[in-house]
Protein backbone atom coordinates (compact mmCIF):
# COMPACT_ATOMS: atom_id res chain seq x y z
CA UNK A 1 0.00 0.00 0.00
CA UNK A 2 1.45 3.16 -0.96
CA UNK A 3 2.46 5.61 1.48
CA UNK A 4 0.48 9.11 2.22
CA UNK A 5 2.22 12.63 2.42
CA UNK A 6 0.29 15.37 2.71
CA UNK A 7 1.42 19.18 2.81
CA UNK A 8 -1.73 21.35 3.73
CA UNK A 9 -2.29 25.06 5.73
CA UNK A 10 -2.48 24.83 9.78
CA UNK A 11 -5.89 24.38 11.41
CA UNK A 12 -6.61 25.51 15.03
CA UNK A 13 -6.73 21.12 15.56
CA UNK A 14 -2.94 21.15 14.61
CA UNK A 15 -1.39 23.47 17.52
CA UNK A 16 -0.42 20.39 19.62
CA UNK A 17 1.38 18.35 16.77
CA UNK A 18 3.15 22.25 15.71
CA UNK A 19 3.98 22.76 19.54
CA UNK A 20 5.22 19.40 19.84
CA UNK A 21 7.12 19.22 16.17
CA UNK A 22 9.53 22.01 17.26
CA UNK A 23 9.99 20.99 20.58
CA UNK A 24 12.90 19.26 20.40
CA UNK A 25 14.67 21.79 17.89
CA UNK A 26 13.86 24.71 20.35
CA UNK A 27 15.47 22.32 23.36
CA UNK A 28 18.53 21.88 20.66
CA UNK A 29 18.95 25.94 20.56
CA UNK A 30 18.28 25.26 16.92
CA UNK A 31 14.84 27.54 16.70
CA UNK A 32 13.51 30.15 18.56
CA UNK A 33 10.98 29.25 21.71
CA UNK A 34 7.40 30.12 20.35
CA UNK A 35 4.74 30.10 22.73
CA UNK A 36 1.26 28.29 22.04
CA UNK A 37 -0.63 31.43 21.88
CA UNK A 38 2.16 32.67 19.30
CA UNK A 39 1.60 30.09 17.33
CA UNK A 40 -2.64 30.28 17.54
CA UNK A 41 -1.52 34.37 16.82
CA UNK A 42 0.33 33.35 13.64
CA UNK A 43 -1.54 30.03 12.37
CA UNK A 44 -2.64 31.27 9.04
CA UNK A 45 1.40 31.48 8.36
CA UNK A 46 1.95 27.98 9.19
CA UNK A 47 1.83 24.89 6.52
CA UNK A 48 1.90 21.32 7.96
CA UNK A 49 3.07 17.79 6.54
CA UNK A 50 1.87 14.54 7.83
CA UNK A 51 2.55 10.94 6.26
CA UNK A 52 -0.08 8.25 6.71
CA UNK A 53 -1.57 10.53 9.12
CA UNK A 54 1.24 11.23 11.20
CA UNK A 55 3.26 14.36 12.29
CA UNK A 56 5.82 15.23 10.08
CA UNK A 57 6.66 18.17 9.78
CA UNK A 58 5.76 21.53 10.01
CA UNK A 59 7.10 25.32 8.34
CA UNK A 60 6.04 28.81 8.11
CA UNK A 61 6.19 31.87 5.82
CA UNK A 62 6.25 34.79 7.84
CA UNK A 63 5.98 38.68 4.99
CA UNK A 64 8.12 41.28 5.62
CA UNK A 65 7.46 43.46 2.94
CA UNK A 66 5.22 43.04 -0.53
CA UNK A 67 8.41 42.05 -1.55
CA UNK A 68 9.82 39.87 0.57
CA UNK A 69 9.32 36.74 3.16
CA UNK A 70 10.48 34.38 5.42
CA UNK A 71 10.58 30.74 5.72
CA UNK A 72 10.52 29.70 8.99
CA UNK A 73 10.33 27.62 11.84
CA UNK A 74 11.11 24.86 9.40
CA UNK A 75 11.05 21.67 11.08
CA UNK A 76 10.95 17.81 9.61
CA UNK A 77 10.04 14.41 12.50
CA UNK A 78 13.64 12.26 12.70
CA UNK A 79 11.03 9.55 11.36
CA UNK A 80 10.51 11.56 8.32
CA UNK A 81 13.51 13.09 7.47
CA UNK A 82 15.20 11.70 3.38
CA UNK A 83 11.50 11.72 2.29
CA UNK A 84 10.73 14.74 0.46
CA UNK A 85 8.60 16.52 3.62
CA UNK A 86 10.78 19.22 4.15
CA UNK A 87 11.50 19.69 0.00
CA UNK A 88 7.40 19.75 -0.17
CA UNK A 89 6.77 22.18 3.56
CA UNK A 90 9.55 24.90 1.40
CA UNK A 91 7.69 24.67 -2.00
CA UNK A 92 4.44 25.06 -0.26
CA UNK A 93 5.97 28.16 1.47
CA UNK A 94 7.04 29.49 -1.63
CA UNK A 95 3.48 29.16 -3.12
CA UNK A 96 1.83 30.91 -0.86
CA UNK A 97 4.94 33.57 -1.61
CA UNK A 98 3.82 33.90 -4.37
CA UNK A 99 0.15 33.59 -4.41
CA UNK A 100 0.38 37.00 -1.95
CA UNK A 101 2.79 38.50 -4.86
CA UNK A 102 5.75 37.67 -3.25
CA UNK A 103 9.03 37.57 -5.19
CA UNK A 104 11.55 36.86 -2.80
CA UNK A 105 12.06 34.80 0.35
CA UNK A 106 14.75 33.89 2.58
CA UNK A 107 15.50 31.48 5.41
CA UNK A 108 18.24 31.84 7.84
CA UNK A 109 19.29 27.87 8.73
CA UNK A 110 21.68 25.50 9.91
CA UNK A 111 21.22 23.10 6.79
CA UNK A 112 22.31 25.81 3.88
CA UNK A 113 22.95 22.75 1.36
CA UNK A 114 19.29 21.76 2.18
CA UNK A 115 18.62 25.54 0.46
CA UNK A 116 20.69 25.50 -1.96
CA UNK A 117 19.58 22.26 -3.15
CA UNK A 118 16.27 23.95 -3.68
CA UNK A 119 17.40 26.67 -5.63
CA UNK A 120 18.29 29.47 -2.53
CA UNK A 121 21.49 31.53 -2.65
CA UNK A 122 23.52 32.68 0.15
CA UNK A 123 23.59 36.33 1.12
CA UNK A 124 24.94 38.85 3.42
CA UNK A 125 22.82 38.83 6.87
CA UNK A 126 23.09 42.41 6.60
CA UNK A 127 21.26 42.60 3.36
CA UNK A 128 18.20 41.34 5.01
CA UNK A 129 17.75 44.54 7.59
CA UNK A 130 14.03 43.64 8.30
CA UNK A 131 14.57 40.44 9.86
CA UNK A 132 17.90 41.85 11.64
CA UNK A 133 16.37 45.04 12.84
CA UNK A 134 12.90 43.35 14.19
CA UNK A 135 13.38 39.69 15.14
CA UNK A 136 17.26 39.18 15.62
CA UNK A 137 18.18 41.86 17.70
CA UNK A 138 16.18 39.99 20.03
CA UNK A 139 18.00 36.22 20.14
CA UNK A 140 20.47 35.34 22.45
CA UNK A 141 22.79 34.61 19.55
CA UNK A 142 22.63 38.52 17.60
CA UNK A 143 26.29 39.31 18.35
CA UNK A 144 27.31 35.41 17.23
CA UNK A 145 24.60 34.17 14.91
CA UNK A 146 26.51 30.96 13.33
CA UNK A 147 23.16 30.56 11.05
CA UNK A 148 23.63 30.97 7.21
CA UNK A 149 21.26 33.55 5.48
CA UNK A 150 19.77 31.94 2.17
CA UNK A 151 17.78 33.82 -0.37
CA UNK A 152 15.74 32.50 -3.76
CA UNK A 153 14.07 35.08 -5.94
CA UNK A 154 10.63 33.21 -7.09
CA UNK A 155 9.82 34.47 -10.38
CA UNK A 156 9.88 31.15 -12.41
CA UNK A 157 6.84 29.55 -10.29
CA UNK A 158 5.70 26.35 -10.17
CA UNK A 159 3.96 24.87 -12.47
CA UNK A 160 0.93 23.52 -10.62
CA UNK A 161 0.37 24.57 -6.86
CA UNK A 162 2.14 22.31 -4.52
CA UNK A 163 -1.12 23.10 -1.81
CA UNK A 164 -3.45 21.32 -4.51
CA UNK A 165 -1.07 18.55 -5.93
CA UNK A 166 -1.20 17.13 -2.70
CA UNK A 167 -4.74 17.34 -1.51
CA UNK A 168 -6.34 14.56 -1.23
């Protein structure tokens, strides 16, 4: 029997599995603590994966400017990681980038080859002042970020949206 990934938008039902999905990568130091009411604040920015009806991973896509967003909170189960869920949580991300008229988006990440594999670029921190100036300046880790700033400009889009190819 084959196996079942889906990629859809967050519903109120999925705060749990998104509290409990980043968990362990906040304990790690590797993402920033959210709180559940945070996450219920920002919902309609969150996209979540499952496989066979399982938690499996979970991302979010946070604007900026008309121009320009943010991929975040990106986060793919042990149990699910080498299958595509954290390929499909970035392209749905960068649909709904560019179904608001979005051109660009950025991450700022641990896994750059991940990124780069998917078509980002790295850049300068410093060329992404938004994110610097009203997010960053707040982490522990502003005067020593070790995380690598990735960019991908999204003007060739996909060809069908990734949100419908996987619906049931």
């Amino acid at each position: 029997m084959p196996h079942r990934l889906q990629i859809r938008p967050a519903e109120v039902g999925d705060i749990s599995m998104i509290m409990e999905l980043m968990a362990p990568q906040v304990a790690a130091g590797v993402l920033l603590p959210r709180s559940e009411d945070d996450v219920c604040q920002h919902l309609q920015e969150f996209v979540v994966g499952t496989y066979d009806g399982q938690p499996a991973g979970v991302a979010t896509l946070h604007l900026y400017t008309r121009h320009l967003a943010e991929i975040r909170s990106l986060v793919v189960a042990d149990d699910y990681r080498h299958l595509g869920v954290g390929r499909l949580l970035v392209e749905a991300c960068e649909q709904l980038a560019m179904q608001r008229g979005v051109d660009h988006v950025f991450a700022l990440t641990y896994v750059k080859d991940f990124f780069i594999r998917q078509g980002y670029k790295v850049v300068a921190k410093e060329s992404l002042p938004h994110k610097i100036w009203t997010v960053c300046i707040h982490c522990e880790k502003f005067h020593c970020c070790d995380e690598t700033a990735v960019e991908k400009h999204l003007k060739a889009a996909h060809s069908k949206p990734i949100l419908e190819r996987l619906q049931p």
